[in-house]
Protein backbone atom coordinates (compact mmCIF):
# COMPACT_ATOMS: atom_id res chain seq x y z
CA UNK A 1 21.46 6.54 7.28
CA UNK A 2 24.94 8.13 7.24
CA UNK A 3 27.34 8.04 4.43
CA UNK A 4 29.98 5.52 4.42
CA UNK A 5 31.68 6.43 0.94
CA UNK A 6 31.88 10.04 -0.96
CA UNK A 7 33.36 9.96 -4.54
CA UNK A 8 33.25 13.36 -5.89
CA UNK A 9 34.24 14.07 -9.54
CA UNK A 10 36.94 10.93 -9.92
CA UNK A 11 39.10 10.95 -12.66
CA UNK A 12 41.72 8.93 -13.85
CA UNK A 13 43.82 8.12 -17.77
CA UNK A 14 45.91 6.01 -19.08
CA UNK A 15 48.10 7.65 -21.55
CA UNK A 16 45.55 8.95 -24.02
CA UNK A 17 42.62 7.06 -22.67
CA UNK A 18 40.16 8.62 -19.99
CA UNK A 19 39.03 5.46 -17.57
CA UNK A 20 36.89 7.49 -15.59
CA UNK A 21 35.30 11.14 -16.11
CA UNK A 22 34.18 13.01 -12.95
CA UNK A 23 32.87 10.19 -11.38
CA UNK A 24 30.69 11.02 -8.05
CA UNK A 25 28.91 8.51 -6.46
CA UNK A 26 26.97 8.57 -2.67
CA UNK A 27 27.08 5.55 -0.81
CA UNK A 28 25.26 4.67 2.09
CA UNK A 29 26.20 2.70 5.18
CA UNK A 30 24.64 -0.52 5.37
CA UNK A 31 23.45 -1.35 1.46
CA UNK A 32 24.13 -2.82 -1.39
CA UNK A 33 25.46 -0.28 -3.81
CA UNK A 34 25.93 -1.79 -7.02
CA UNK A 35 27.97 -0.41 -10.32
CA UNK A 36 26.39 -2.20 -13.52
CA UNK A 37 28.30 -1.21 -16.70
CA UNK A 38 30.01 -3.53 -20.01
CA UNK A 39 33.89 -4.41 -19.87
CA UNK A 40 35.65 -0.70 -20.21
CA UNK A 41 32.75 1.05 -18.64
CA UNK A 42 35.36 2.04 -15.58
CA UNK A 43 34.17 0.17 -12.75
CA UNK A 44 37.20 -1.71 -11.86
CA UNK A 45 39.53 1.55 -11.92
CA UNK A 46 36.53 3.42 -9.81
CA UNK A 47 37.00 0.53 -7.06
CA UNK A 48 40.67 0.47 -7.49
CA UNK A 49 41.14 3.95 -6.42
CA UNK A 50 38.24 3.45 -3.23
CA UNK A 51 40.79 1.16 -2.54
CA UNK A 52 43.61 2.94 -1.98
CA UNK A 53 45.16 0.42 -5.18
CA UNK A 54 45.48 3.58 -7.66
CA UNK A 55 45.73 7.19 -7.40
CA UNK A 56 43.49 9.08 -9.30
CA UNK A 57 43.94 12.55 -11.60
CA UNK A 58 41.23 14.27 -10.13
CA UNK A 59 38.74 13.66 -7.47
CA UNK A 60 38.67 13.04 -3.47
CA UNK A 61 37.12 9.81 -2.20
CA UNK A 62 36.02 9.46 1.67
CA UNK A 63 35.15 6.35 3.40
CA UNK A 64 33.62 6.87 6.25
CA UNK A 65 35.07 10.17 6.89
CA UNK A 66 38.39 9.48 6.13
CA UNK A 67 40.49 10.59 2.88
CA UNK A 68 41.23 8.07 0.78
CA UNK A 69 43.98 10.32 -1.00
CA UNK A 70 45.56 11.81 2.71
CA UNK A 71 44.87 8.79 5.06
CA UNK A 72 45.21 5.63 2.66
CA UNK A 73 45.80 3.32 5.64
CA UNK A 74 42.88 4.51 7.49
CA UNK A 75 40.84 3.19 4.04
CA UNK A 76 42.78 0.35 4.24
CA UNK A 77 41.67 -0.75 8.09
CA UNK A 78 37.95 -0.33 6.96
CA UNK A 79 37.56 -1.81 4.02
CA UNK A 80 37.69 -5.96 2.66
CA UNK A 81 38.28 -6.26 -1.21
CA UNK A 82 37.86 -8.86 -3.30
CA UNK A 83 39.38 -8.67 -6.72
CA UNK A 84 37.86 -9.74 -10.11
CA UNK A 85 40.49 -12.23 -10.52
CA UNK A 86 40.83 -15.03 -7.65
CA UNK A 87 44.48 -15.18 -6.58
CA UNK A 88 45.11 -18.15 -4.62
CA UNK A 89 48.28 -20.18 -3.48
CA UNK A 90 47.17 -23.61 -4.94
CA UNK A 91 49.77 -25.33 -2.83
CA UNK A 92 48.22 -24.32 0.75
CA UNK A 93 45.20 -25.14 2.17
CA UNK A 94 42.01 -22.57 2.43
CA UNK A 95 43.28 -22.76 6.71
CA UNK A 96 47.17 -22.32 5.41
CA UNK A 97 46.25 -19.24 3.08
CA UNK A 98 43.65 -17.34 5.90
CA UNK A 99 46.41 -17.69 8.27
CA UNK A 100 48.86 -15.82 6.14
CA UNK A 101 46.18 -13.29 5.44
CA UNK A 102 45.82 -12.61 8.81
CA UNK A 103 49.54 -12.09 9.41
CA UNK A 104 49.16 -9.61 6.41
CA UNK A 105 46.19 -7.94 8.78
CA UNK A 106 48.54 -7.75 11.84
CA UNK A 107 45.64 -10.00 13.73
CA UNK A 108 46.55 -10.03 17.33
CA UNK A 109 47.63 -13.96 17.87
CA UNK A 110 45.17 -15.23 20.02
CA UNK A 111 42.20 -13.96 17.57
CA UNK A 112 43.31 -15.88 14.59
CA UNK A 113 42.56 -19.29 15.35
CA UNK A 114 39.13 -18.63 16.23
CA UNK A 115 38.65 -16.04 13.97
CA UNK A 116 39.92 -18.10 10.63
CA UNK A 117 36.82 -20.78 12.18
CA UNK A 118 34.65 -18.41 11.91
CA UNK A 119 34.82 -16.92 8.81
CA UNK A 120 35.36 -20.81 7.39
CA UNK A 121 31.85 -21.78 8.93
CA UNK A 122 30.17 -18.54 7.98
CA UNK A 123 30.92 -19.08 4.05
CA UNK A 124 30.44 -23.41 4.54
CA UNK A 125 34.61 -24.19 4.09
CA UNK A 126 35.07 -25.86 7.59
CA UNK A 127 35.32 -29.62 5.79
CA UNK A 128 37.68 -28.13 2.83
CA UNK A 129 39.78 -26.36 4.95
CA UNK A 130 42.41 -28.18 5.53
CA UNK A 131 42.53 -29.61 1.74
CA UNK A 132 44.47 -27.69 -0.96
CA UNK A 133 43.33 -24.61 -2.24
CA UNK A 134 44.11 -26.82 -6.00
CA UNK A 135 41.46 -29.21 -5.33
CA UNK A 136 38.65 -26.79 -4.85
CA UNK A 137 36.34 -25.53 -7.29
CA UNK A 138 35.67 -22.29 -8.86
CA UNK A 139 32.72 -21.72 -6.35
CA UNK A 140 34.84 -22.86 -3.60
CA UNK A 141 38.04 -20.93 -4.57
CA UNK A 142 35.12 -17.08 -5.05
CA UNK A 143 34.02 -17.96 -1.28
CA UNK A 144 38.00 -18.72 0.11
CA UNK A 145 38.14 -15.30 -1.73
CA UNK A 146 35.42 -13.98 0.34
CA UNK A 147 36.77 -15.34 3.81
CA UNK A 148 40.19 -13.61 3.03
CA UNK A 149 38.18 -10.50 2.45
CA UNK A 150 36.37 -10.51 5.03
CA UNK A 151 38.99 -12.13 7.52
CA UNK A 152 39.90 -8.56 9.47
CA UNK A 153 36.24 -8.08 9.75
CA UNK A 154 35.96 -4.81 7.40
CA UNK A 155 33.40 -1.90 7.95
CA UNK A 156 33.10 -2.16 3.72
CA UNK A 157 33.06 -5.05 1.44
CA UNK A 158 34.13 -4.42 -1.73
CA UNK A 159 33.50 -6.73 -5.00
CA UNK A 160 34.81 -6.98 -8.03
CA UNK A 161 32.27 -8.84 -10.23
CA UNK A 162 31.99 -11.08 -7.71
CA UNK A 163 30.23 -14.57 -9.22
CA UNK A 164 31.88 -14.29 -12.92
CA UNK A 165 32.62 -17.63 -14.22
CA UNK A 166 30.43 -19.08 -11.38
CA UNK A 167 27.92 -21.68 -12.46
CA UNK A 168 24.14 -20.79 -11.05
CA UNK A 169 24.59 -23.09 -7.73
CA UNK A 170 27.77 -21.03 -6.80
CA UNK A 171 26.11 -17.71 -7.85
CA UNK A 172 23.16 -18.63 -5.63
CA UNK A 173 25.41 -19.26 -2.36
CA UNK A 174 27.64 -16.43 -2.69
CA UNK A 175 24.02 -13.70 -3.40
CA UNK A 176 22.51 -15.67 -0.06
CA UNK A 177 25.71 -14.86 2.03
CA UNK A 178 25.76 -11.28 0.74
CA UNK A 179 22.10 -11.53 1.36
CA UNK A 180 23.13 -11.89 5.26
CA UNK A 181 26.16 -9.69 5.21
CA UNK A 182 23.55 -7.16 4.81
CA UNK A 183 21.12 -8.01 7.31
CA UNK A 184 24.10 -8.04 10.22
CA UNK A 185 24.75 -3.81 9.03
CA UNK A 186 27.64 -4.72 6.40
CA UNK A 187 28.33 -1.77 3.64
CA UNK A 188 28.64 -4.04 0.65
CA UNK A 189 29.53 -2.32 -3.31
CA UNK A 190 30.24 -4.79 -6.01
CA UNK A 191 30.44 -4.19 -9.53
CA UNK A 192 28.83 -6.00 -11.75
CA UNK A 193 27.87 -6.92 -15.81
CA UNK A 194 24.96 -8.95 -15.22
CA UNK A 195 21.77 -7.08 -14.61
CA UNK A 196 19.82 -9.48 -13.40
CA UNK A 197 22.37 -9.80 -10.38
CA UNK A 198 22.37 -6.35 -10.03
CA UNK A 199 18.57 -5.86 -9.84
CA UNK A 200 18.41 -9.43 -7.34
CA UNK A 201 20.97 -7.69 -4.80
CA UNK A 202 21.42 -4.05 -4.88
CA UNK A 203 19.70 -1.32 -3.00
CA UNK A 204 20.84 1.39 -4.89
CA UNK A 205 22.60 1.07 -8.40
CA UNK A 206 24.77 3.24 -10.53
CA UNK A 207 25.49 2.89 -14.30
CA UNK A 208 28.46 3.58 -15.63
CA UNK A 209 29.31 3.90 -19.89
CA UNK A 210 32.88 4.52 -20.86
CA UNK A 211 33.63 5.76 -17.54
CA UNK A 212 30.12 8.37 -16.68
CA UNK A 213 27.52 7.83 -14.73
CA UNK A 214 24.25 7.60 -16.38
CA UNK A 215 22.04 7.22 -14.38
CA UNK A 216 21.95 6.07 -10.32
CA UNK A 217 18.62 5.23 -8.10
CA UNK A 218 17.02 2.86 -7.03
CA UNK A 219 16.58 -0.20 -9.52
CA UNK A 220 13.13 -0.12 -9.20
CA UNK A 221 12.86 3.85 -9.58
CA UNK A 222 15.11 3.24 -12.50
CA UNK A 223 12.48 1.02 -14.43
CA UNK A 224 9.49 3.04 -13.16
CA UNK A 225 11.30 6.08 -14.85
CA UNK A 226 10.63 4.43 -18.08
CA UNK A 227 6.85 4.06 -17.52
CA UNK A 228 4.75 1.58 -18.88
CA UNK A 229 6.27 -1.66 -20.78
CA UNK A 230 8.74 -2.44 -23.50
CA UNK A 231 8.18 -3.89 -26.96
CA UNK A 232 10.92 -5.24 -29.10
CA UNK A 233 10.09 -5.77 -32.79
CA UNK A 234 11.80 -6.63 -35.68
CA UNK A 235 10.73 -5.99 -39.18
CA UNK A 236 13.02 -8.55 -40.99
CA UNK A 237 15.91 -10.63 -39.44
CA UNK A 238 18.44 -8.07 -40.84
CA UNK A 239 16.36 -4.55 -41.69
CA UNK A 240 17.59 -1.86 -43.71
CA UNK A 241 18.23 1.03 -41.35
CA UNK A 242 16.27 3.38 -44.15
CA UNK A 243 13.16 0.24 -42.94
CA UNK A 244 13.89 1.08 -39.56
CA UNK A 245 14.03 4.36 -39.71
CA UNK A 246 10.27 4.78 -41.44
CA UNK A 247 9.20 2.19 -38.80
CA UNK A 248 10.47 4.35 -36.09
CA UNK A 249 8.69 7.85 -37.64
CA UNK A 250 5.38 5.90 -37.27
CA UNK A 251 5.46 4.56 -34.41
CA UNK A 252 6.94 7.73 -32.45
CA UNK A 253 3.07 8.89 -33.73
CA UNK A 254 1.25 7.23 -31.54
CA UNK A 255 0.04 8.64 -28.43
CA UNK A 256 0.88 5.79 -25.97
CA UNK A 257 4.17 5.09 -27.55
CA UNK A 258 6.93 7.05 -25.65
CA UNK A 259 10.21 6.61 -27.29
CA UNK A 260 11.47 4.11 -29.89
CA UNK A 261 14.63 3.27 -30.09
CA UNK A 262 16.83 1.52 -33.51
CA UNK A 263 19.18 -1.13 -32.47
CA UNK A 264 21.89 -1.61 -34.71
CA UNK A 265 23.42 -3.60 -32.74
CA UNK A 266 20.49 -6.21 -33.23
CA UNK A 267 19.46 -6.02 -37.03
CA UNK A 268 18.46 -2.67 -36.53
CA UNK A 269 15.84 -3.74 -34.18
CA UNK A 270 13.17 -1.14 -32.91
CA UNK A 271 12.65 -1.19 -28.89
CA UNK A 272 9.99 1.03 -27.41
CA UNK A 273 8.52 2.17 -24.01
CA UNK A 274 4.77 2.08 -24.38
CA UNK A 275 1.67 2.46 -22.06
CA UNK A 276 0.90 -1.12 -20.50
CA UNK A 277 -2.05 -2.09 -22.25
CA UNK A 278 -3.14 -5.62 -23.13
CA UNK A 279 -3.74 -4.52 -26.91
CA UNK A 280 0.11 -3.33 -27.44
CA UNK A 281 0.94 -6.01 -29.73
CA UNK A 282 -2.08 -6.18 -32.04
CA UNK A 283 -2.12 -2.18 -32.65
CA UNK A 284 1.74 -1.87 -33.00
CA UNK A 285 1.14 -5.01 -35.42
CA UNK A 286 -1.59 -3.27 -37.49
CA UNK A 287 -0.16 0.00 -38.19
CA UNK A 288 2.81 -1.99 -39.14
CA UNK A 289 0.24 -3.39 -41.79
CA UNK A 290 -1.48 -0.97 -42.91
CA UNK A 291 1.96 0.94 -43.59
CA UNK A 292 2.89 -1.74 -45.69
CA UNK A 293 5.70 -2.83 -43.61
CA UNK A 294 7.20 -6.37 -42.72
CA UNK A 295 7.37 -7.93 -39.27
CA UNK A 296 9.48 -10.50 -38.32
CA UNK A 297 9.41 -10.94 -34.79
CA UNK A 298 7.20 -9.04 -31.63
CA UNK A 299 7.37 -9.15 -28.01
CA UNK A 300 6.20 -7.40 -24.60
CA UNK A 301 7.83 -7.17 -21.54
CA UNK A 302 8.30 -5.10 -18.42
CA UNK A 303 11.18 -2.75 -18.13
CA UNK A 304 14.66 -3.77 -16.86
CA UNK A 305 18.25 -2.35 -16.07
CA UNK A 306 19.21 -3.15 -19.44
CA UNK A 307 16.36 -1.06 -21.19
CA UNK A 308 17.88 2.22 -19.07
CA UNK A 309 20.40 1.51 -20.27
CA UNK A 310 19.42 1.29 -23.67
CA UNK A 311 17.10 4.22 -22.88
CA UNK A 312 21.12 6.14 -22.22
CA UNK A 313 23.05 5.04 -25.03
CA UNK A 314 21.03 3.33 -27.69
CA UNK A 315 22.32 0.00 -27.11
CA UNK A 316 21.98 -2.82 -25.36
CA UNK A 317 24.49 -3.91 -22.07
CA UNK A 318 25.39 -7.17 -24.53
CA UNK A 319 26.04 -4.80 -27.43
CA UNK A 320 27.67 -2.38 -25.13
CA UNK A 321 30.09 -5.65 -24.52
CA UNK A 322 30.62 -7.22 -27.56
CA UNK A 323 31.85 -3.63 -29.01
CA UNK A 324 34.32 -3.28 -26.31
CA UNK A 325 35.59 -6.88 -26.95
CA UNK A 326 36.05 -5.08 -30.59
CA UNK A 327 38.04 -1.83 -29.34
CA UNK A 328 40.59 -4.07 -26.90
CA UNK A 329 44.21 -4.13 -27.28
CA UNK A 330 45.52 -7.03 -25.34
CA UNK A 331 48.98 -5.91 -26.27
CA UNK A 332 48.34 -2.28 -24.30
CA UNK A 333 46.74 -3.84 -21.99
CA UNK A 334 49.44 -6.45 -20.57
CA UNK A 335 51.71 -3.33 -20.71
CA UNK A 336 49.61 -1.30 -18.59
CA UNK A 337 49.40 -4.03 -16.23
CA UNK A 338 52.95 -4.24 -15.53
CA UNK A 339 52.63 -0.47 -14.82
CA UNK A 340 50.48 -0.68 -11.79
């Protein structure tokens, strides 16, 4: 395999606030690469400056050879990026809007006609093409998205959460057709908050937390990492974190317990990477007992993305949203917009 993007030690602020610290990511032509991280993790900036869309501080960035910082056209001709936010003329049609795309592209003339088919039949928009873009649906308006990104047939396809909002039909069809992208030798990164899409599509995955990289493999290597299962217990619906605490000294005691982990986040909930054994439950459950301590809730489960993550940073990906929901300044935020 040969590399088709190099990100080495990206860096970029706003003002006081670092977006992304020395970034460096390996991505290989031909796979899925996916960047899983909560709102404010620094994926959108990251794929903002592959694309040529923002300069960075610090950092270079190659795709496919080329500099990203020196040669920003070059980037430009190779890659296909589709935006977190759908941005579509309501008042043309799907055909309407692909043909002004591909004036954008400088398409030579006699391509676009059959080219605009093609990319309409490839993503199942032939019979809406021709309707207005205001009619369609959200699933309909994501794949439009995806023709226009894909429309001057790029090298790299780049996503920005790509099925957020979508209902589970729509998420399906648009994994399926990256699902084939794939198979025909398309580079594909998308970021991403949902794990599960994450695990379902991407060969190789990095994770980023307020703007570092955590941890990157494989998803499955990821898991294995952990070893054995997870167990999430509670000892009351809300636990004291002194509860917790005395909870988490005992059970670190065990031999076939390998890390346990207090969730504040969730009541102050204890998750822990233990052996798989089919007895888990009744010996964590017993030496709860005989400790004289409560237990409200207990469950088993194989690892996941989110538990490396929670392995990281001692929280959950949920948790890891919901606080940066919390730290948001719409205000700032509209103002920095208007910057870029």
């Amino acid at each position: 395999m040969t590399t088709a993007i190099s990100i080495q030690n990206l860096q970029k602020r706003y003002g006081e606030v670092t977006a992304v610290k020395n970034v460096s990511l390996e991505i290989q032509s031909g796979e899925i690469f996916g960047i899983l991280g909560p709102n404010g993790a620094g994926k959108t900036t990251t794929l903002r400056c592959l694309c040529t869309l923002m300069q960075p501080d610090a950092g270079t960035i190659e795709v496919m050879g080329i500099s990203a910082l020196s040669n920003p056209r070059g980037v430009r001709q190779k890659l296909g990026y589709v935006a977190q936010e759908v941005a579509l003329d309501k008042l043309l049609t799907g055909r309407e809007l692909l043909e002004l795309q591909a004036a954008l592209y400088h398409l030579p003339r006699p391509s676009i006609t059959p080219r605009i088919d093609e990319v309409l039949a490839l993503l199942g928009l032939t019979e809406w093409a021709d309707r207005l873009i205001g009619s369609y649906s959200g699933g309909l308006k994501k794949r439009l998205d995806l023709a226009a990104g894909l429309l001057h047939q790029p090298d790299i396809l780049v996503l920005d959460e790509p099925t957020v909002g979508l209902d589970i039909e729509s998420r399906t069809v648009v994994w399926q057709f990256l699902r084939q992208l794939r198979q025909q030798g398309m580079t594909i990164v998308l970021t991403s908050h949902y794990l599960e899409e994450v695990d379902a599509l991407a060969d190789h995955v990095a994770i980023l937390d307020r703007g570092t990289v955590i941890a990157a493999d494989t998803p499955t290597h990821l898991k294995h990492q952990l070893g054995g299962d997870r167990i999430t217990l509670k000892l009351r619906e809300f636990t004291a974190i002194e509860e917790a605490e005395q909870a988490q000294q005992l059970l670190t005691t065990l031999p076939w317990v390998h890390s346990v982990v207090i969730n504040p986040g969730q009541g102050n909930s204890l998750n822990l990477v233990v052996d798989a054994r089919p007895d888990a439950l009744n010996l964590v459950q017993s030496t709860l007992h005989q400790a004289g301590l409560p237990l409200f809730s207990l469950a088993q489960s194989k690892p996941s993305l989110d538990d490396v993550y929670l392995a990281a940073t001692g929280q959950t990906l949920m948790d890891a949203e919901l606080a940066a929901i919390g730290r948001r300044d719409p205000k700032a935020e509209r103002k920095q917009a208007m910057r870029r």
